[in-house]
C-alpha atoms as a PDB file:
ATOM      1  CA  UNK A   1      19.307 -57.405 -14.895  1.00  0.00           C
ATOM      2  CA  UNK A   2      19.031 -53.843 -13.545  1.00  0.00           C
ATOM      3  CA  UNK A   3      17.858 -53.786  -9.975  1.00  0.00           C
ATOM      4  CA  UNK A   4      14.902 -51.583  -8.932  1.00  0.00           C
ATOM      5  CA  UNK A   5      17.057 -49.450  -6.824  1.00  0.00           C
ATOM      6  CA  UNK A   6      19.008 -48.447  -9.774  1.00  0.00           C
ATOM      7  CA  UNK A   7      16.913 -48.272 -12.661  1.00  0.00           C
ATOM      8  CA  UNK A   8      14.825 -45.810 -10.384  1.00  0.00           C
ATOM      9  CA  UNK A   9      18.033 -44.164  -9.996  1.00  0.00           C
ATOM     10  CA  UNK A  10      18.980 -44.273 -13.930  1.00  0.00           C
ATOM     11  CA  UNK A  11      15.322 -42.761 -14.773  1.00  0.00           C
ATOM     12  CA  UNK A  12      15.776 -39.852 -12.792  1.00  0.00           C
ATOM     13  CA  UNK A  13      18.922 -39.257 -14.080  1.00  0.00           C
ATOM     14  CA  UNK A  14      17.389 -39.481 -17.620  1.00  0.00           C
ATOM     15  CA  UNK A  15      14.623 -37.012 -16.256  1.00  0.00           C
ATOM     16  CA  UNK A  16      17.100 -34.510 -15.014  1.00  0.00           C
ATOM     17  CA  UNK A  17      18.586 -34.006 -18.124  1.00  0.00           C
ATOM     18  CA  UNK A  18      15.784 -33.939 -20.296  1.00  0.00           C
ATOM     19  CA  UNK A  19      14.685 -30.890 -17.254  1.00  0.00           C
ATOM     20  CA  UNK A  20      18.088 -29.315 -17.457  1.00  0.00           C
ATOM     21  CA  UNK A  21      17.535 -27.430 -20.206  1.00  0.00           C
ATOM     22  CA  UNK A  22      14.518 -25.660 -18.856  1.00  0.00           C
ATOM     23  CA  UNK A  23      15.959 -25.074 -15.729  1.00  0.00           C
ATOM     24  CA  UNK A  24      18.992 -23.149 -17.589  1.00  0.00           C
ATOM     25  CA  UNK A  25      16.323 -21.178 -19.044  1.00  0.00           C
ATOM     26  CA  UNK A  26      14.285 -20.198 -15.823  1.00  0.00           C
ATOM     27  CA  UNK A  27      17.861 -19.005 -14.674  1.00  0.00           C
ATOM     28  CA  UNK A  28      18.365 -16.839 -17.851  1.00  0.00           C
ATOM     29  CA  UNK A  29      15.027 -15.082 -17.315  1.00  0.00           C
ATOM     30  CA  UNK A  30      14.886 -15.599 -13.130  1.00  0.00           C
ATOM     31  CA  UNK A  31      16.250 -12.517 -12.924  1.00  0.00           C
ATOM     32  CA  UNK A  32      13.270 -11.113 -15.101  1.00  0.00           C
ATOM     33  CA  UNK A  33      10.749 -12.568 -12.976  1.00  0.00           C
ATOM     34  CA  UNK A  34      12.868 -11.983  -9.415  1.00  0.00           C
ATOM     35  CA  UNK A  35      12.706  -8.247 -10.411  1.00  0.00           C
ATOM     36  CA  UNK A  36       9.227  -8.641 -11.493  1.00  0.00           C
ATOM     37  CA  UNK A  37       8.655 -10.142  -7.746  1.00  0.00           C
ATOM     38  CA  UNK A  38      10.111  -7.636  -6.214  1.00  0.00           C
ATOM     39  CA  UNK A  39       8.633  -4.653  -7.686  1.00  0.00           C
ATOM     40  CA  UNK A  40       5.223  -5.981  -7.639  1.00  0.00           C
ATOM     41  CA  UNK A  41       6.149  -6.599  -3.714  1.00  0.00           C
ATOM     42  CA  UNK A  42       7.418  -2.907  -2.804  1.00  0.00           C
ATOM     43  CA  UNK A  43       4.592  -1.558  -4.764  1.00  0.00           C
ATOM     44  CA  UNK A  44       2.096  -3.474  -2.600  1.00  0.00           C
ATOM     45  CA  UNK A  45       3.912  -2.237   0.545  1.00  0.00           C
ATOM     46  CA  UNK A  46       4.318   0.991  -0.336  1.00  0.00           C
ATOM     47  CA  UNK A  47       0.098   1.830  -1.012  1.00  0.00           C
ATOM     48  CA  UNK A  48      -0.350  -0.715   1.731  1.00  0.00           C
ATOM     49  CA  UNK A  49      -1.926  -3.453  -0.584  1.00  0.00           C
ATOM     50  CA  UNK A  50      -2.089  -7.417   0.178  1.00  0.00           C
ATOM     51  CA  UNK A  51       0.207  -9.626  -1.735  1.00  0.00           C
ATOM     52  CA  UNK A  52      -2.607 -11.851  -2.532  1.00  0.00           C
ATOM     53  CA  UNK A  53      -4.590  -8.529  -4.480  1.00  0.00           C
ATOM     54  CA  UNK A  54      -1.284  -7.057  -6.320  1.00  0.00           C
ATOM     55  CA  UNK A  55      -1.292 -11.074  -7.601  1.00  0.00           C
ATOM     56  CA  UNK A  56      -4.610 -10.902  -8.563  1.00  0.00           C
ATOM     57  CA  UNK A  57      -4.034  -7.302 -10.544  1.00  0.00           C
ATOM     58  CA  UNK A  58      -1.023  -9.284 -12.578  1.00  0.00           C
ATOM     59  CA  UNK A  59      -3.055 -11.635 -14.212  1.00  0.00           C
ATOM     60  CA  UNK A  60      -5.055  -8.991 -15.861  1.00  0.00           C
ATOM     61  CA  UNK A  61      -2.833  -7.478 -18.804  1.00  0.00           C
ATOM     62  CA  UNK A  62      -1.039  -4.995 -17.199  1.00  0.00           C
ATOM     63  CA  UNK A  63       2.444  -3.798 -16.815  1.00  0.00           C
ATOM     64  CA  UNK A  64       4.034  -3.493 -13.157  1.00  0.00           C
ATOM     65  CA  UNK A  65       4.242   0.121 -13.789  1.00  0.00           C
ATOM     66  CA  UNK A  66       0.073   0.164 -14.565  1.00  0.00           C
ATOM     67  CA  UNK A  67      -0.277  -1.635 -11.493  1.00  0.00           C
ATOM     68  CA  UNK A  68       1.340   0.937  -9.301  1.00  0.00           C
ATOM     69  CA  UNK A  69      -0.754   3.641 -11.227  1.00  0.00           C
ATOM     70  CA  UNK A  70      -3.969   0.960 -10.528  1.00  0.00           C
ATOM     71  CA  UNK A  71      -2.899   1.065  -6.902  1.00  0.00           C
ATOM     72  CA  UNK A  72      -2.097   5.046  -6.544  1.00  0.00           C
ATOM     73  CA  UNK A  73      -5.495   6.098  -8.146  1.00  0.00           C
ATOM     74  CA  UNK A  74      -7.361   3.724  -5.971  1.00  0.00           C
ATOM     75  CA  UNK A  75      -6.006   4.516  -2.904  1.00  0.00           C
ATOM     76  CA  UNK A  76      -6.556   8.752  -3.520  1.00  0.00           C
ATOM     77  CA  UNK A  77     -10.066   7.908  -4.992  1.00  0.00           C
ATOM     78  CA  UNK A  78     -10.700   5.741  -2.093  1.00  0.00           C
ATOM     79  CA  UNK A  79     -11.834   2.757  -4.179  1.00  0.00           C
ATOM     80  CA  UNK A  80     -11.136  -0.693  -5.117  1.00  0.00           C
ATOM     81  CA  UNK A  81      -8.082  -1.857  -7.197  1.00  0.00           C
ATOM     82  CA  UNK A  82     -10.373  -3.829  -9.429  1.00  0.00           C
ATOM     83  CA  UNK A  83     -13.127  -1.007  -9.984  1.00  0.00           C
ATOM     84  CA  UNK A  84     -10.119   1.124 -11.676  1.00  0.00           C
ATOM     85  CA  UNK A  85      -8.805  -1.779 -13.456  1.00  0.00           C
ATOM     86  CA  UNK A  86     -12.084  -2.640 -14.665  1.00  0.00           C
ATOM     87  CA  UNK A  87     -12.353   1.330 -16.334  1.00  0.00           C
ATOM     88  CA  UNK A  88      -9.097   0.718 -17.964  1.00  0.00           C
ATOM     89  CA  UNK A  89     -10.284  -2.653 -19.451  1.00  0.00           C
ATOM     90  CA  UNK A  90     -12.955  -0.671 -21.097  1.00  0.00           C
ATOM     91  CA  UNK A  91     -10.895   1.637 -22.709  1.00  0.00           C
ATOM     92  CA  UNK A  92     -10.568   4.631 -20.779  1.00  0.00           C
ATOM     93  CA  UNK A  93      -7.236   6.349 -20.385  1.00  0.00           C
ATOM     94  CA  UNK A  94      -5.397   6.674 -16.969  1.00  0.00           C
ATOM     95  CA  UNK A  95      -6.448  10.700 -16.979  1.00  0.00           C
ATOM     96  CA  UNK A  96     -10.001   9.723 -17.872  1.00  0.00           C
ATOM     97  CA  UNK A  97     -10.417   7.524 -15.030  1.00  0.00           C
ATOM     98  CA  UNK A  98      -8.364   9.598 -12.882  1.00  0.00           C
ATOM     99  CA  UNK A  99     -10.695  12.313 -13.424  1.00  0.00           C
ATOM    100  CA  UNK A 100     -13.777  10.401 -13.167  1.00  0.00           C
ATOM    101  CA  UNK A 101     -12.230  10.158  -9.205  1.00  0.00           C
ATOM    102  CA  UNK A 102     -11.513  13.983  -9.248  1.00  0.00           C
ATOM    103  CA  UNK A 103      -7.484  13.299  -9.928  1.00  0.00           C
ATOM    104  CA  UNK A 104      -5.633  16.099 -11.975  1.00  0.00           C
ATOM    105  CA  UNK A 105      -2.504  16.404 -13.900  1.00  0.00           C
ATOM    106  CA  UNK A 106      -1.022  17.965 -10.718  1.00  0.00           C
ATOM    107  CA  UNK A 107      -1.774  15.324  -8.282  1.00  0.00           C
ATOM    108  CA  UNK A 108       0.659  13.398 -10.422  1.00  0.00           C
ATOM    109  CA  UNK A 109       3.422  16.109 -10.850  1.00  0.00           C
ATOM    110  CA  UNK A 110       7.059  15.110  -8.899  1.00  0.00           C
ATOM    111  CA  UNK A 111       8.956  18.190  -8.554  1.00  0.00           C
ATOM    112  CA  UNK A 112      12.142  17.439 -10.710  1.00  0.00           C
ATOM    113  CA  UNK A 113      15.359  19.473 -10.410  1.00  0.00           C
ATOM    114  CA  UNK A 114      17.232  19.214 -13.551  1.00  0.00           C
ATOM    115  CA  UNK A 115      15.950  17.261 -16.752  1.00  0.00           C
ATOM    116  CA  UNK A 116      12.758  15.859 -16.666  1.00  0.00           C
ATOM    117  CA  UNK A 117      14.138  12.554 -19.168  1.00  0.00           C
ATOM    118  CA  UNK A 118      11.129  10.649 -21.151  1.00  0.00           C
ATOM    119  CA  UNK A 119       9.307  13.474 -19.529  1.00  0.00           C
ATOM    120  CA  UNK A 120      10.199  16.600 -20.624  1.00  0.00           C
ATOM    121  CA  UNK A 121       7.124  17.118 -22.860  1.00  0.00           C
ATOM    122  CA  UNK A 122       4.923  16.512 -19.637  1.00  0.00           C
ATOM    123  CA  UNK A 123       7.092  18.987 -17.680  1.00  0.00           C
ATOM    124  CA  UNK A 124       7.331  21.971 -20.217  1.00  0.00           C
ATOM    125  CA  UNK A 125       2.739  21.713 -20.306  1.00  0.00           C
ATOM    126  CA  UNK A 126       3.452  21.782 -16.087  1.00  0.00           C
ATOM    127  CA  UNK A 127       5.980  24.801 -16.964  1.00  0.00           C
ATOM    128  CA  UNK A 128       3.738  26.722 -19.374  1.00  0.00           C
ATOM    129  CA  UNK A 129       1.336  27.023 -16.242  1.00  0.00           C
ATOM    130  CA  UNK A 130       0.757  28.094 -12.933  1.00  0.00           C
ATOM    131  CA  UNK A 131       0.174  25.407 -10.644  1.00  0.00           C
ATOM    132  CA  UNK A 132      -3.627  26.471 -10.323  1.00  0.00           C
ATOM    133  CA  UNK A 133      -4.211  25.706 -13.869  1.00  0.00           C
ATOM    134  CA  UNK A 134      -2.288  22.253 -13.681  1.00  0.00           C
ATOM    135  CA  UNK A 135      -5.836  20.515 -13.543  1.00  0.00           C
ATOM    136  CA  UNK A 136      -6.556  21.469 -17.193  1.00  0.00           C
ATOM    137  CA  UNK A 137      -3.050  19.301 -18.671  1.00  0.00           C
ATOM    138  CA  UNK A 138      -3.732  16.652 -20.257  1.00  0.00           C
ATOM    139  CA  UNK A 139      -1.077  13.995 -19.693  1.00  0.00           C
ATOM    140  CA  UNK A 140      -0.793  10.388 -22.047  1.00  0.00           C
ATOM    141  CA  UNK A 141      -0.906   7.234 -20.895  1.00  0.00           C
ATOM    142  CA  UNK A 142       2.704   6.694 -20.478  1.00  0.00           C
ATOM    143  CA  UNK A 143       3.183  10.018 -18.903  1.00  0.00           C
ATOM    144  CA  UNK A 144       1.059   9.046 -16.225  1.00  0.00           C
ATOM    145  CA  UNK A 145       2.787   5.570 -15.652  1.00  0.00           C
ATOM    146  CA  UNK A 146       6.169   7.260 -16.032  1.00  0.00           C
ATOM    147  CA  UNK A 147       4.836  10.101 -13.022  1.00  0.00           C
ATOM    148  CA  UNK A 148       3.421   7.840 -10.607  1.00  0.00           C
ATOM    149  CA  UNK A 149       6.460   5.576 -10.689  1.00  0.00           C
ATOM    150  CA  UNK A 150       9.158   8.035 -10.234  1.00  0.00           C
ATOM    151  CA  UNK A 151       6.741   8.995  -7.145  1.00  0.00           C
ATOM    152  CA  UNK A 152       6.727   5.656  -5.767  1.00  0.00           C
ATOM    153  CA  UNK A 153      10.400   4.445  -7.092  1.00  0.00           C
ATOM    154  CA  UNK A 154      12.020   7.980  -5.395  1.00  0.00           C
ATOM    155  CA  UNK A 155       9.640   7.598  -2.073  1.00  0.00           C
ATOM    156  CA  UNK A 156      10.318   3.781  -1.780  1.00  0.00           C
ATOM    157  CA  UNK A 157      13.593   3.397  -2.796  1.00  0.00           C
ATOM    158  CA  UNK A 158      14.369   7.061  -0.607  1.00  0.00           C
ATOM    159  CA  UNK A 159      16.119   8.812  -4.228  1.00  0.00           C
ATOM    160  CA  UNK A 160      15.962  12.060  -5.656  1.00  0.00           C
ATOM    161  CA  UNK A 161      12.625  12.342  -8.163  1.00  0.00           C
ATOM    162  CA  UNK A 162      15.915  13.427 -11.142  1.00  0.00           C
ATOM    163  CA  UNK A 163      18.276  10.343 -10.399  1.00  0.00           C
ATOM    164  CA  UNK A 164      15.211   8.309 -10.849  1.00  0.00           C
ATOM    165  CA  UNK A 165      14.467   9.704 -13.848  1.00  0.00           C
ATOM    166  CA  UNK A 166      17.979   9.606 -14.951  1.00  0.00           C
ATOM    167  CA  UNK A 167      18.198   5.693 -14.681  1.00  0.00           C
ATOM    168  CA  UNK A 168      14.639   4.983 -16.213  1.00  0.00           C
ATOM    169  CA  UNK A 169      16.099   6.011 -19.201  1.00  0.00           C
ATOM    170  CA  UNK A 170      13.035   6.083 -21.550  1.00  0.00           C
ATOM    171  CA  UNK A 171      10.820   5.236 -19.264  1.00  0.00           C
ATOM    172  CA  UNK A 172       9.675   1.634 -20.976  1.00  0.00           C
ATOM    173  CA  UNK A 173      11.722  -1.171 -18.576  1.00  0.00           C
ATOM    174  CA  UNK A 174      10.419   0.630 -14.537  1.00  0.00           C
ATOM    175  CA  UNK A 175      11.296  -2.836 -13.266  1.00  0.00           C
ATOM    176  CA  UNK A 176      14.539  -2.995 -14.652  1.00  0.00           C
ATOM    177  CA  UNK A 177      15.052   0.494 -13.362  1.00  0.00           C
ATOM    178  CA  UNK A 178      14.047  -0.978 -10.024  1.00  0.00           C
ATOM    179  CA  UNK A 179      16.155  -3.364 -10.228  1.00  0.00           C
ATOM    180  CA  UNK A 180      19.290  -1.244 -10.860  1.00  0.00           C
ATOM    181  CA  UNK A 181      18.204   1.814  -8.472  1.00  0.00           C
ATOM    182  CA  UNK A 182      17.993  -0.819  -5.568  1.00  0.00           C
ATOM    183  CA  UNK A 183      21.079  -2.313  -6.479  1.00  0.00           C
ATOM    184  CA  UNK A 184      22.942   1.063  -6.374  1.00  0.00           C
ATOM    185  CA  UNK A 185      22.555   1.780  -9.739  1.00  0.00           C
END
């Protein structure tokens, strides 16, 4: 006869390795969503947003690096988080909405010594201008993401605009590049 004491004791042995395997897989991809964490948290801090509303802007399909351009147009345009977001969810481009609040191609521009990376399209349109025509460039969508996060990664993280650029490589993993800039990287 097993006594209480250790047949309690048996079944959560039996539970915690029937768990183990999910735990070993939350460690694979903690690092993911500690990165994740962490971004989202300096990009709050940095345009002075709650914790509670940059969790709120993650459960609407965006990337971490839309929700820092969510939080930089609202704070210039001096509106909500959620009025922008709720633009974007109706198909309007980051420069459309950043226009409908009076934000050009320039207010994004990061002066840049040296290669521009993922950018260098963006930067030869800046180039072909003066700076008092920068309000007519057009930029994409991922231009705009990739501008207002070397802003905020370079600012936050207290880098040169061109060394973030350099580790961002392509532009498409920012919180992996905010992972290894704040590591040293």
């Amino acid at each position: 006869m097993i006594s209480r004491y250790n047949g309690t004791h048996a079944l959560a042995g039996i539970l915690l390795c029937l768990a183990a395997p999910t735990a070993l897989e939350a460690q694979r991809g903690g690092g993911d969503e500690a990165n994740r964490a962490a971004f989202l948290s300096a990009v709050g801090e940095h345009f002075g947003t709650p914790r509670s509303e940059v969790r709120v802007l993650t459960r609407w399909s965006l990337s971490a690096g839309e929700i820092a351009v969510v939080l930089r147009l609202a704070k210039r345009a001096g509106v909500s988080p959620d009025v922008v977001v709720a633009r974007r969810r109706h198909g309007a481009s980051w420069m459309e909405i950043a226009r409908g609040y009076s934000v050009h191609a320039g207010d994004f521009h990061v002066p840049i010594d040296g290669s521009a990376g993922f950018l260098n399209a963006a930067y030869e349109r800046f180039g072909a201008r003066p700076a008092s025509q920068w309000r007519d460039i057009s930029l994409s969508d991922a231009e705009v993401v990739g501008l207002v996060n070397i802003r905020f990664l370079s600012r936050a993280l207290d880098l040169r605009p061109e060394h973030v650029v350099e580790v961002m490589g392509d532009g498409k993993d920012i919180v992996g590049a905010f992972a290894r800039l704040r590591s040293g990287g």
